[in-house]
C-alpha atoms as a PDB file:
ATOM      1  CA  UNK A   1     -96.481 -93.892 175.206  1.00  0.00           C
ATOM      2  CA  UNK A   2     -97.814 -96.014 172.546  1.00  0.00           C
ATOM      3  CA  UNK A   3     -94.790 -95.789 170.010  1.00  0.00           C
ATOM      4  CA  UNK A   4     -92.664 -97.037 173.338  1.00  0.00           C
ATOM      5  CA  UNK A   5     -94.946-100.079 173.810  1.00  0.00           C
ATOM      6  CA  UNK A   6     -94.246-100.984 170.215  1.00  0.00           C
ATOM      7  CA  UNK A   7     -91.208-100.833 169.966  1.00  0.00           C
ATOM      8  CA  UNK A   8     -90.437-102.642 173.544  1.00  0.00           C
ATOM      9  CA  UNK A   9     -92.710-105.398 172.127  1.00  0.00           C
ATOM     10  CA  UNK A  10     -90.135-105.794 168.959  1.00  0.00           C
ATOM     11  CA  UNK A  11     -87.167-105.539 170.975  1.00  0.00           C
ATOM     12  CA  UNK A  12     -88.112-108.513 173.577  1.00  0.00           C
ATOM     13  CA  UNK A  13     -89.994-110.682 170.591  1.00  0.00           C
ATOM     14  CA  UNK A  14     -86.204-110.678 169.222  1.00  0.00           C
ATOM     15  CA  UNK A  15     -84.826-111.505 172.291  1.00  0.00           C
ATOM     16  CA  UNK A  16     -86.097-113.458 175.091  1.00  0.00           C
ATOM     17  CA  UNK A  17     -83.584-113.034 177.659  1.00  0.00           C
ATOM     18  CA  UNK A  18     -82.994-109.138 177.258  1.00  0.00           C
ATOM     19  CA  UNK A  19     -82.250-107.256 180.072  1.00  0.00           C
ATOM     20  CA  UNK A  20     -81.343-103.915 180.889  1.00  0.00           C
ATOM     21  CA  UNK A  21     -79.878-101.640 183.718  1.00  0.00           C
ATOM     22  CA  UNK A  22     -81.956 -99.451 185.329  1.00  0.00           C
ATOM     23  CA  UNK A  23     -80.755 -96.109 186.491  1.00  0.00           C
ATOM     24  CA  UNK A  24     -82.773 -93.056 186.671  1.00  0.00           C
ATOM     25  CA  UNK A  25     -80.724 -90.350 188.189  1.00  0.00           C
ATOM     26  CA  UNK A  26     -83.708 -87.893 187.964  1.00  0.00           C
ATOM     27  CA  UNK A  27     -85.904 -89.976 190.318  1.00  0.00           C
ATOM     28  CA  UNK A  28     -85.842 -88.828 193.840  1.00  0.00           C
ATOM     29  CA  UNK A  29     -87.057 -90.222 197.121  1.00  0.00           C
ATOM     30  CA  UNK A  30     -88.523 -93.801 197.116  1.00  0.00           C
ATOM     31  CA  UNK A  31     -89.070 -93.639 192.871  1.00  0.00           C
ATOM     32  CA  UNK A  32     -85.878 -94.539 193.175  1.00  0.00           C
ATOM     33  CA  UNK A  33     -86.297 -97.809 194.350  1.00  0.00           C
ATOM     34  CA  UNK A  34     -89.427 -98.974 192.188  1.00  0.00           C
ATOM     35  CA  UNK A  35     -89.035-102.357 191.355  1.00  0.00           C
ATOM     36  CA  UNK A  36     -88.136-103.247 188.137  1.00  0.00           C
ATOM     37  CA  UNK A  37     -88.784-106.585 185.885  1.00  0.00           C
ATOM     38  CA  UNK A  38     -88.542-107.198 181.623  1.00  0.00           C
ATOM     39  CA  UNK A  39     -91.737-107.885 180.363  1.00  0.00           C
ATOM     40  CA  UNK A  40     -92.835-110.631 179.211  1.00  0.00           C
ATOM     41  CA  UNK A  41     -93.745-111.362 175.461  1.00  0.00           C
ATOM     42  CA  UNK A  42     -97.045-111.973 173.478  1.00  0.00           C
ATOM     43  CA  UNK A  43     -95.826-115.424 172.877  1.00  0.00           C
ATOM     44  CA  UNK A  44     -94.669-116.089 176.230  1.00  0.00           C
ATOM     45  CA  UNK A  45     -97.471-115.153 177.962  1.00  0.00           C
ATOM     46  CA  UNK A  46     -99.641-117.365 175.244  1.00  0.00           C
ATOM     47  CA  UNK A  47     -97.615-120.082 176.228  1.00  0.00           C
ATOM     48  CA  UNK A  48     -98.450-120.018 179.678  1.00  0.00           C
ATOM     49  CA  UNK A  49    -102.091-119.669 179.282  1.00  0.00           C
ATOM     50  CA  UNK A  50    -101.617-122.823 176.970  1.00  0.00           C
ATOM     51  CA  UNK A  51    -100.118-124.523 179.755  1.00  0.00           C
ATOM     52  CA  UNK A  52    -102.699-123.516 182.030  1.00  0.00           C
ATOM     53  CA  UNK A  53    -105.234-125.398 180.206  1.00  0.00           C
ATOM     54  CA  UNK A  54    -103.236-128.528 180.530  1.00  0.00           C
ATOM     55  CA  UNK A  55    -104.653-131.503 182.778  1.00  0.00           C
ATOM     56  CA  UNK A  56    -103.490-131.247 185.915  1.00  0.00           C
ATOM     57  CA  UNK A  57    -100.755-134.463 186.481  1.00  0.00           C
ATOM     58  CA  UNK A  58    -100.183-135.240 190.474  1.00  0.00           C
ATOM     59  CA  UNK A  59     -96.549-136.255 190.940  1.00  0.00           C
ATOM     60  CA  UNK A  60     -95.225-138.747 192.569  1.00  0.00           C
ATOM     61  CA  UNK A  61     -93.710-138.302 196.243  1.00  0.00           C
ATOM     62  CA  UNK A  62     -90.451-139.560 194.747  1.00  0.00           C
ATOM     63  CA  UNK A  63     -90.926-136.568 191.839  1.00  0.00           C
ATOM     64  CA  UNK A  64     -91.314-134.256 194.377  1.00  0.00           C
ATOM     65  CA  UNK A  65     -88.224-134.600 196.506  1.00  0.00           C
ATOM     66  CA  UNK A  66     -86.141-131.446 194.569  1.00  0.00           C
ATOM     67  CA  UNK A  67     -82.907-130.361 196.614  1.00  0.00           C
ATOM     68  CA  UNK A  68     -80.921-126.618 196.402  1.00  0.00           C
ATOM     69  CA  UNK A  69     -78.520-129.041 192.889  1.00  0.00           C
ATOM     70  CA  UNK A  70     -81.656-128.881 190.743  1.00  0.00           C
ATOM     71  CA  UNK A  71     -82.961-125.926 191.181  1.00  0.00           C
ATOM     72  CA  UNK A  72     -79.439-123.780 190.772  1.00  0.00           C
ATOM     73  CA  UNK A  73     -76.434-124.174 188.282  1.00  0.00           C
ATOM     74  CA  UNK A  74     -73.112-125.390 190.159  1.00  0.00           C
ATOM     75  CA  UNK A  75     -71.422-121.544 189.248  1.00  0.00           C
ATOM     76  CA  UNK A  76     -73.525-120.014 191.552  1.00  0.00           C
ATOM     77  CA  UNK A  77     -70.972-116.932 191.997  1.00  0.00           C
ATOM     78  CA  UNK A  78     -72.821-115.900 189.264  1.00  0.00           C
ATOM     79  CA  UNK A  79     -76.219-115.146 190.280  1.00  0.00           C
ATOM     80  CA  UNK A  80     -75.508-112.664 192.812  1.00  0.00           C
ATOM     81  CA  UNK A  81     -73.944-109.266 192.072  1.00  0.00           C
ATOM     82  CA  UNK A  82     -72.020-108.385 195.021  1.00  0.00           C
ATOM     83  CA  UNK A  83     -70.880-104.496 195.664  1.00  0.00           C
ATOM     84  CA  UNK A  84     -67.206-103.705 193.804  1.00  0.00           C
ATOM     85  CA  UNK A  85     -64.225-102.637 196.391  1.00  0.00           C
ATOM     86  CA  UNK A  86     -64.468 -99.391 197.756  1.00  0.00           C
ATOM     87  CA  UNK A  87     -63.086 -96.978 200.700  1.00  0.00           C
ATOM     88  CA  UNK A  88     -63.595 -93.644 202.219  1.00  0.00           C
ATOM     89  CA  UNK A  89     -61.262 -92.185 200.585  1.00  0.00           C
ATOM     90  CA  UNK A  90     -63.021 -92.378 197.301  1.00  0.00           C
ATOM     91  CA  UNK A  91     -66.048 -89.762 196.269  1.00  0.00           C
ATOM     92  CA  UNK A  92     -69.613 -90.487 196.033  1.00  0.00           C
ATOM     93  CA  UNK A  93     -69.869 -90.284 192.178  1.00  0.00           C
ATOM     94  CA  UNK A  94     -66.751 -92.604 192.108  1.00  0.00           C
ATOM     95  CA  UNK A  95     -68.254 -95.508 193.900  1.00  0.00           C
ATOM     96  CA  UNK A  96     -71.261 -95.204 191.982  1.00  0.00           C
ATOM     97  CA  UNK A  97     -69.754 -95.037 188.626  1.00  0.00           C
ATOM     98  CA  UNK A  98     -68.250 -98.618 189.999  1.00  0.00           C
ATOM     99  CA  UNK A  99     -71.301 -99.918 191.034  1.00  0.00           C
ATOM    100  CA  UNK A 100     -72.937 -98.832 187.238  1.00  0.00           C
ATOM    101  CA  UNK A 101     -69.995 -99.950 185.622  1.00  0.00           C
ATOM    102  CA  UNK A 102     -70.015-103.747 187.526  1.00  0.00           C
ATOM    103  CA  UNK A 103     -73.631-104.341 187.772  1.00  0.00           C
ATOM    104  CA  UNK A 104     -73.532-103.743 183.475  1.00  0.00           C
ATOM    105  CA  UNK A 105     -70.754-106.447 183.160  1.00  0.00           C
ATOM    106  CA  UNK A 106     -72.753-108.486 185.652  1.00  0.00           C
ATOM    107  CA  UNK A 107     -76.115-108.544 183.553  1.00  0.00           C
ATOM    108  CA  UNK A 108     -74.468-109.102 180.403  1.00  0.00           C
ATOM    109  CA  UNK A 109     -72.384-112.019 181.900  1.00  0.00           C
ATOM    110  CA  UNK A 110     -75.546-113.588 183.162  1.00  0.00           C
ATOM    111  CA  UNK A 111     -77.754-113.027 179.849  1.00  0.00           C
ATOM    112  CA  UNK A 112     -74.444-114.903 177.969  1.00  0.00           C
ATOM    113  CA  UNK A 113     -75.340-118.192 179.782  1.00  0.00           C
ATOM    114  CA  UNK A 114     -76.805-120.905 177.560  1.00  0.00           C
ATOM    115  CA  UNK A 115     -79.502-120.909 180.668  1.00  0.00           C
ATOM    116  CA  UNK A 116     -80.365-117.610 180.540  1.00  0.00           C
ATOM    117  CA  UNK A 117     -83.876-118.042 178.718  1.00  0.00           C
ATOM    118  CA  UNK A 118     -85.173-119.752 182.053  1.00  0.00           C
ATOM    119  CA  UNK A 119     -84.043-117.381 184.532  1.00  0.00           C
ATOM    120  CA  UNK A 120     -87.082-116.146 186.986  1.00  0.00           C
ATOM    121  CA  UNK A 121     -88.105-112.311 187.311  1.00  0.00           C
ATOM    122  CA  UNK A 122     -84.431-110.267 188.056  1.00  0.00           C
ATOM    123  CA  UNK A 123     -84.557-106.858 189.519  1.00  0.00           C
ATOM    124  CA  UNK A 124     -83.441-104.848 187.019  1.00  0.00           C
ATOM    125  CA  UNK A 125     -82.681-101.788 189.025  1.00  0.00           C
ATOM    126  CA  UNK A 126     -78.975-101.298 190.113  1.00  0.00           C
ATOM    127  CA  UNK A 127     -80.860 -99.100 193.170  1.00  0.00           C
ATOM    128  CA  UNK A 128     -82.090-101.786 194.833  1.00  0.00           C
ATOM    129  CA  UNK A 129     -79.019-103.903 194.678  1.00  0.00           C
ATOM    130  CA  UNK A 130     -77.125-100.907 196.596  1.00  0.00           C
ATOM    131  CA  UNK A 131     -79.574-101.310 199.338  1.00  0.00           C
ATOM    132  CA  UNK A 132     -79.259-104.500 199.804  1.00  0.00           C
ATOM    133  CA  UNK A 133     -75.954-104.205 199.833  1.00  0.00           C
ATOM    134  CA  UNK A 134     -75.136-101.607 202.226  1.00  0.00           C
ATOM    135  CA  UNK A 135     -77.942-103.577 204.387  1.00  0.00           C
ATOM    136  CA  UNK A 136     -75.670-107.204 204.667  1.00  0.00           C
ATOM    137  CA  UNK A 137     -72.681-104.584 205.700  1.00  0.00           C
ATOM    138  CA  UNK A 138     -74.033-102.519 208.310  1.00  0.00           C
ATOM    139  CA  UNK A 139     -76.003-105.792 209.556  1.00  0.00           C
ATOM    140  CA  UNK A 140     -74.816-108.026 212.442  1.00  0.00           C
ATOM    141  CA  UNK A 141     -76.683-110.945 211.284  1.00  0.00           C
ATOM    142  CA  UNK A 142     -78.878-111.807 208.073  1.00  0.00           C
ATOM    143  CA  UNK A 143     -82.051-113.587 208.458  1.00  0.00           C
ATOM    144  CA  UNK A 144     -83.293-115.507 205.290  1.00  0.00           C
ATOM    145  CA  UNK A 145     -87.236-116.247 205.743  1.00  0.00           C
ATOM    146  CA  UNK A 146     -88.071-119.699 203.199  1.00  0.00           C
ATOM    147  CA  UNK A 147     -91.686-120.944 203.245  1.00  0.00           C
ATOM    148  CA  UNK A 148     -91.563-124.366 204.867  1.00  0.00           C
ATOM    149  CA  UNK A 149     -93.832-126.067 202.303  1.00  0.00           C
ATOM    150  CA  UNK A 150     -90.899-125.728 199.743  1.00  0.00           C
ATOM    151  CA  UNK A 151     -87.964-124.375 201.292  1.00  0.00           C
ATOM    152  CA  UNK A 152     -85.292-124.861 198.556  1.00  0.00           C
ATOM    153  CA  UNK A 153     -87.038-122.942 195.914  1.00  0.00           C
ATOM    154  CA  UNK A 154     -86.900-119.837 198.264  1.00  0.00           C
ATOM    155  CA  UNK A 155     -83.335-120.281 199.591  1.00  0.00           C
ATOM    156  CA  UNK A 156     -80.818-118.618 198.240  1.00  0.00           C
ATOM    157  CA  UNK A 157     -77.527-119.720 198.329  1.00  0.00           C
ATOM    158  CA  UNK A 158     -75.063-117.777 196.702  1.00  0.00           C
ATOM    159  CA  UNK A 159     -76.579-114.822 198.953  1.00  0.00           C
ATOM    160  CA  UNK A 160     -75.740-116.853 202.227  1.00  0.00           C
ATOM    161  CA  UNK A 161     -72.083-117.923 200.867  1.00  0.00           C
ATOM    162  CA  UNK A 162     -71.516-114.574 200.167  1.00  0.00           C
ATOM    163  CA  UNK A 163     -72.533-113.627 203.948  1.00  0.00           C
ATOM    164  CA  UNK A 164     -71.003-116.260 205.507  1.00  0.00           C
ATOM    165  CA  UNK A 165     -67.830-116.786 203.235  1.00  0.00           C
ATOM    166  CA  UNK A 166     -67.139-113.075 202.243  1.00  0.00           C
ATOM    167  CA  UNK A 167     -68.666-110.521 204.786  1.00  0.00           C
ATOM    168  CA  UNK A 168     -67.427-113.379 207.667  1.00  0.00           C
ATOM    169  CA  UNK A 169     -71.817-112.671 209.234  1.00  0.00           C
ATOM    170  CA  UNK A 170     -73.484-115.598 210.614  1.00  0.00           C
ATOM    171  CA  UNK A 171     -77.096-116.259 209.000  1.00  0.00           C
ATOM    172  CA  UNK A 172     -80.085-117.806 210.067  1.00  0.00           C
ATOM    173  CA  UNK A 173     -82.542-119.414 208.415  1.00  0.00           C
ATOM    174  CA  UNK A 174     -86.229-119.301 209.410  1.00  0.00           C
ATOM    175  CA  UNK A 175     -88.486-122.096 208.301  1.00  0.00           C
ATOM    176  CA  UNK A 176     -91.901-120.202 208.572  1.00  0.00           C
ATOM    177  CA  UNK A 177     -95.839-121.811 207.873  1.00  0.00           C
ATOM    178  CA  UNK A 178     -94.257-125.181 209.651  1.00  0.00           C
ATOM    179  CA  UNK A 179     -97.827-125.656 211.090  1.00  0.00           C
ATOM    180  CA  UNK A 180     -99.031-126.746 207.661  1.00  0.00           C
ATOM    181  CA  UNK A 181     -96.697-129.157 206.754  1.00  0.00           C
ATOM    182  CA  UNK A 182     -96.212-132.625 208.021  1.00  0.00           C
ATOM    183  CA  UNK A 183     -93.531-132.556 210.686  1.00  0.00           C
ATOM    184  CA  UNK A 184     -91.149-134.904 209.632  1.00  0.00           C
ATOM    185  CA  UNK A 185     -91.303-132.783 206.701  1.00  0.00           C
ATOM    186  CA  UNK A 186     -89.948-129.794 208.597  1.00  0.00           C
ATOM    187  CA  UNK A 187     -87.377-132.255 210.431  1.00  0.00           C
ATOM    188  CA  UNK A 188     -86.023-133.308 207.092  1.00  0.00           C
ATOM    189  CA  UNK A 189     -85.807-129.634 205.754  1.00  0.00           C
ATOM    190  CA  UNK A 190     -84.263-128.622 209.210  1.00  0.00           C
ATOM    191  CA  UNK A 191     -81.146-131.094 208.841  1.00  0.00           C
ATOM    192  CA  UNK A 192     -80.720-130.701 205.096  1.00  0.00           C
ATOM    193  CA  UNK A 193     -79.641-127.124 205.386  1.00  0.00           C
ATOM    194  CA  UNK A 194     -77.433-128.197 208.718  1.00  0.00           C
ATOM    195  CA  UNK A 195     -75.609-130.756 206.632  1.00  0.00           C
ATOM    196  CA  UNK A 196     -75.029-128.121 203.977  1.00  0.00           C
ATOM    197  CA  UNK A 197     -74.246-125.444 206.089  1.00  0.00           C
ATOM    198  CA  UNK A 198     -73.067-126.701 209.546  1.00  0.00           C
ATOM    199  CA  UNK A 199     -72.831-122.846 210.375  1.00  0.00           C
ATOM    200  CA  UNK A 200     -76.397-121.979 209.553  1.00  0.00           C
ATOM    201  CA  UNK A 201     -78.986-121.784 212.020  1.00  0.00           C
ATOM    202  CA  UNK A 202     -82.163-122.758 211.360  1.00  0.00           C
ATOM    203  CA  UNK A 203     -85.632-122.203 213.217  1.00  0.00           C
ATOM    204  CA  UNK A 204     -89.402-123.239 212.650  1.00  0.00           C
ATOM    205  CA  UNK A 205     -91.910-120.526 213.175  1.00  0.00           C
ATOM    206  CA  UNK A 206     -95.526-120.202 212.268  1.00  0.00           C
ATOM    207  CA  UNK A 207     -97.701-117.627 213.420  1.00  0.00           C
ATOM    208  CA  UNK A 208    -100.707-119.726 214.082  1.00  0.00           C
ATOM    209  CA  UNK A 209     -99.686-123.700 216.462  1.00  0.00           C
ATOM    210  CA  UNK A 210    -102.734-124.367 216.854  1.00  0.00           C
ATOM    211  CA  UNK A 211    -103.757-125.452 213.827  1.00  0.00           C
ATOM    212  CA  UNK A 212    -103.980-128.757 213.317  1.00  0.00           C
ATOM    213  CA  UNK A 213    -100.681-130.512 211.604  1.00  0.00           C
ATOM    214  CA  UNK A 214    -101.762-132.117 208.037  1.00  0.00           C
ATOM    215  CA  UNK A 215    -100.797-135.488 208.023  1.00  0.00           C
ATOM    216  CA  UNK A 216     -98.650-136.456 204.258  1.00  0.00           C
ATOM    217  CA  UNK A 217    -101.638-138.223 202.755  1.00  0.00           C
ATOM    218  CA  UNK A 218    -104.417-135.074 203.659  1.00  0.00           C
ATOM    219  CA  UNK A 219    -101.641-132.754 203.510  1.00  0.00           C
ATOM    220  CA  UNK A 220    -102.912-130.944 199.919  1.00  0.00           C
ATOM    221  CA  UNK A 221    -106.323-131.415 200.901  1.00  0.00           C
ATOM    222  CA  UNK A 222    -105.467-128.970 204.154  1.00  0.00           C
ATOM    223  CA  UNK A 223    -103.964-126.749 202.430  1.00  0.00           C
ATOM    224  CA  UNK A 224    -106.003-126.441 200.076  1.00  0.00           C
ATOM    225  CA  UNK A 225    -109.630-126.833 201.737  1.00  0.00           C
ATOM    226  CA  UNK A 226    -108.592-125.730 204.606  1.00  0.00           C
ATOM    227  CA  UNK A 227    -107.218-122.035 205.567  1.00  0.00           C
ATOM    228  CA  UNK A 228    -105.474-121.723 208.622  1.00  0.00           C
ATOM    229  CA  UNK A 229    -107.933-120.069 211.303  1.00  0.00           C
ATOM    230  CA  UNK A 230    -106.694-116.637 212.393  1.00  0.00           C
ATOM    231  CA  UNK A 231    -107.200-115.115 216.292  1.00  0.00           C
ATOM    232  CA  UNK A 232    -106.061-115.930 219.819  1.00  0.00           C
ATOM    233  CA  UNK A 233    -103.098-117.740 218.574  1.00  0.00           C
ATOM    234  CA  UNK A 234     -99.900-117.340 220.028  1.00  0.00           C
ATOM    235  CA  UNK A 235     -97.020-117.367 217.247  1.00  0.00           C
ATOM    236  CA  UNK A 236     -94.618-120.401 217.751  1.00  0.00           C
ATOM    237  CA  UNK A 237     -90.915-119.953 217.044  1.00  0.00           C
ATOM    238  CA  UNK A 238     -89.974-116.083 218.606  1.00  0.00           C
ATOM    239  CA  UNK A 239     -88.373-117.453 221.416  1.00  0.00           C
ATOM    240  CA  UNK A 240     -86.135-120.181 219.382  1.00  0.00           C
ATOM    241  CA  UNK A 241     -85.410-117.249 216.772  1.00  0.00           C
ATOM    242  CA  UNK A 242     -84.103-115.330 220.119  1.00  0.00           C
ATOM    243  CA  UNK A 243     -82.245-118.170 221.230  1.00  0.00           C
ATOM    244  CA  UNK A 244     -80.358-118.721 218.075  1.00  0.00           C
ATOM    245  CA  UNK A 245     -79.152-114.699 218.628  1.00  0.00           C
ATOM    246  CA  UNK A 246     -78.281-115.438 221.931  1.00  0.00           C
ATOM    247  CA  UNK A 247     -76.096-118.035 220.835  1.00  0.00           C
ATOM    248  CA  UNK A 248     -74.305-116.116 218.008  1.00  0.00           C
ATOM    249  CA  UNK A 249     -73.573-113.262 220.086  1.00  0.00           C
ATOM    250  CA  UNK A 250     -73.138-114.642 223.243  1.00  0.00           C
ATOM    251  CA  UNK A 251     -71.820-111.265 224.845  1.00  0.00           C
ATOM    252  CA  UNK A 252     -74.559-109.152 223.715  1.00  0.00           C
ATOM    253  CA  UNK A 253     -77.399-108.589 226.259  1.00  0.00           C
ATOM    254  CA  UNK A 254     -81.147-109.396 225.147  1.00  0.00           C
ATOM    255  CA  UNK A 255     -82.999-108.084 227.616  1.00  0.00           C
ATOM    256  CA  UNK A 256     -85.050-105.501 225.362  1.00  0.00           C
ATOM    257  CA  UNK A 257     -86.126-108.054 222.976  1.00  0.00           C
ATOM    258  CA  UNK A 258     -86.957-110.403 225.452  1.00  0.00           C
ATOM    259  CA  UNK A 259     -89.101-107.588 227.092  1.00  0.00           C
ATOM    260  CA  UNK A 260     -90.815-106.670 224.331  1.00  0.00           C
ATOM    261  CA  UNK A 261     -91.663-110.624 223.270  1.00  0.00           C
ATOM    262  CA  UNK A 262     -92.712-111.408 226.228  1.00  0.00           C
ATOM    263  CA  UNK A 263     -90.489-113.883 226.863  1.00  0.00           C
ATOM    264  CA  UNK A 264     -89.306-114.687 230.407  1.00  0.00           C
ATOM    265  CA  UNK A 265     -86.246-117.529 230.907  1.00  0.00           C
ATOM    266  CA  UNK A 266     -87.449-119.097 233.336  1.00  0.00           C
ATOM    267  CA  UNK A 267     -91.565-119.046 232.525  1.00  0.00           C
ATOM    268  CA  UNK A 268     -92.800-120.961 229.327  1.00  0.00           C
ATOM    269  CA  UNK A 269     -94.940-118.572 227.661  1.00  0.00           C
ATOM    270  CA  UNK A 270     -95.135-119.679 224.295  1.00  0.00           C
ATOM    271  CA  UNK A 271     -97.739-122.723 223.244  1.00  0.00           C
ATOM    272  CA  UNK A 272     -95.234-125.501 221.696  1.00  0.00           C
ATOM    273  CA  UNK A 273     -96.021-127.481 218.869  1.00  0.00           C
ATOM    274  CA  UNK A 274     -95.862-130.978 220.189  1.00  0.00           C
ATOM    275  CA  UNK A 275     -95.487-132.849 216.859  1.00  0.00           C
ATOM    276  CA  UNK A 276     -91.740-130.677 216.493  1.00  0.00           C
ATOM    277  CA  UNK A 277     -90.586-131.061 219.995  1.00  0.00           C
ATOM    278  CA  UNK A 278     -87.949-134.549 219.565  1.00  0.00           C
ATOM    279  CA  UNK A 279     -84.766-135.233 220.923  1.00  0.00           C
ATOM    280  CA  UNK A 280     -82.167-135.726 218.352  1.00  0.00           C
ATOM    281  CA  UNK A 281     -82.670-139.351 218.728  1.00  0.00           C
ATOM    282  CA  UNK A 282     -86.617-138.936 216.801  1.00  0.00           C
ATOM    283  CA  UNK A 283     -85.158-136.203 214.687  1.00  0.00           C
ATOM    284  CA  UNK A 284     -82.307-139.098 213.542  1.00  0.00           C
ATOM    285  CA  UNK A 285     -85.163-141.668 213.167  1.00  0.00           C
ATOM    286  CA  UNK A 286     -87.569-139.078 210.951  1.00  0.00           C
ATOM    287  CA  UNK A 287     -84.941-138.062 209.048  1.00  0.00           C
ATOM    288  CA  UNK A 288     -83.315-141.276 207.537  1.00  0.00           C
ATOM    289  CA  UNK A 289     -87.406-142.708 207.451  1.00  0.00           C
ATOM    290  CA  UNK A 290     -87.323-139.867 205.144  1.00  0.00           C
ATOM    291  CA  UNK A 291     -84.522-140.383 202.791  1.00  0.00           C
ATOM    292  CA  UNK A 292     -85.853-144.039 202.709  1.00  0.00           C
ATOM    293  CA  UNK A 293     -89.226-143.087 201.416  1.00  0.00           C
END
């Protein structure tokens, strides 16, 4: 109601970084899992349309170049509320009572850092957190899907660390929309995530090859003039994605995804992109030709 509005309004205009725990016992079937974000203030959203209004300043390539050590503090542990120890021999309302009890101490840990006031939208519902974890432990492997263009700002990495280092998974990383950025781009990208995490594979997909590659100097002009053309494209990527299962569980047979992709070992059926297909030699060469620039 009204009277709630209000007095929401007062409570976050006091406090910028408040946030709550979300637990609605009373909500059944997928209520339960409606997203959940604090709202933004009057002034904050002013602010932002202030901004807005700003000239728009073009950055420098050199400006641009942000890594995974500016975007996230070095206690990453932090960021990522992982599921409290449990067993079958303890009762339902038990292990949720843990889960409540942890994921309180976890939110008011993070809204004590001196940061806090610049953390992005948090999910504010413990519900969702459950899923996702009971998800990484009844998975085999975790997939983590980044948008080529700017990879680092959608990787997570406490969530892979936690995979990797805690639930002993392997993970792979898919680099999709690599059709709209300049290859050596995607190169780059590629071996800056294998020199972080030697474990980690990583793939380039893009549902549409055939359009054309922006070069770096018409690349924002492409994107941005330019929508990819949908229809009659074959996606590029499926069949490196199914080799990187192959190789993590070597034992396993693959015969009913290969079926179902279309994908035959010893018939090429999917249309390469010819810009991403180097030896390690070119990737070597487009990679340090990279770090120079």
């Amino acid at each position: 109601n009204k009277q709630n509005d209000l007095d929401n309004d007062e409570l976050f205009s006091n406090n910028k970084t408040v946030l709550h725990v979300v637990q609605d016992s009373s909500k059944k079937g997928r209520s339960r899992y409606q997203m959940c974000f604090e709202k933004e203030t009057k002034a904050e959203v002013e602010e932002r349309t202030c901004l807005s209004r700003q000239p728009f300043v073009r950055k420098l390539e050199s400006e641009k170049e942000i890594g995974l050590d500016l975007i996230y503090p070095s206690n990453l542990d932090i960021l990522l509320p992982k599921r409290p120890p449990w067993n079958y021999f303890m009762t339902k309302t038990c292990i949720e009572n843990n889960e409540k009890r942890y994921f309180d101490s976890f939110v008011e840990n993070l809204k004590s850092q001196p940061w806090a006031h610049n953390l992005s939208r948090f999910e504010n519902n413990l519900e969702t957190w459950r899923q996702l974890w009971r998800v990484l432990e009844k998975s085999d492997v975790i997939t983590m899907l980044a948008d080529a263009r700017f990879p680092a700002m959608h990787f997570f990495p406490p969530l892979i660390d936690y995979v990797t280092k805690t639930l002993k998974k392997p993970a792979i990383l898919v680099l999709n929309k690599v059709d709209i950025v300049p290859p050596q781009n995607v190169i780059g990208w590629k071996k800056y995530f294998t020199q972080i995490y030697p474990d980690l594979k990583v793939v380039c997909f893009t549902s549409f090859p055939k359009t054309p590659t922006p070069t770096p100097s018409k690349a924002f002009h492409v994107m941005a003039k330019s929508p990819r053309k949908k229809g009659g494209f074959m996606a590029y990527g499926e069949k490196d994605f199914l080799g990187a299962c192959k190789s993590l569980f070597p034992d396993k047979s693959f015969d009913a995804w290969q079926k179902k992709l279309g994908i035959n070992d010893s018939v090429e059926t999917i249309t390469p992109i010819p810009e991403l297909q180097n030896d390690p030699q070119d990737e070597d060469f487009l990679l340090e030709k990279w770090n120079d620039d």
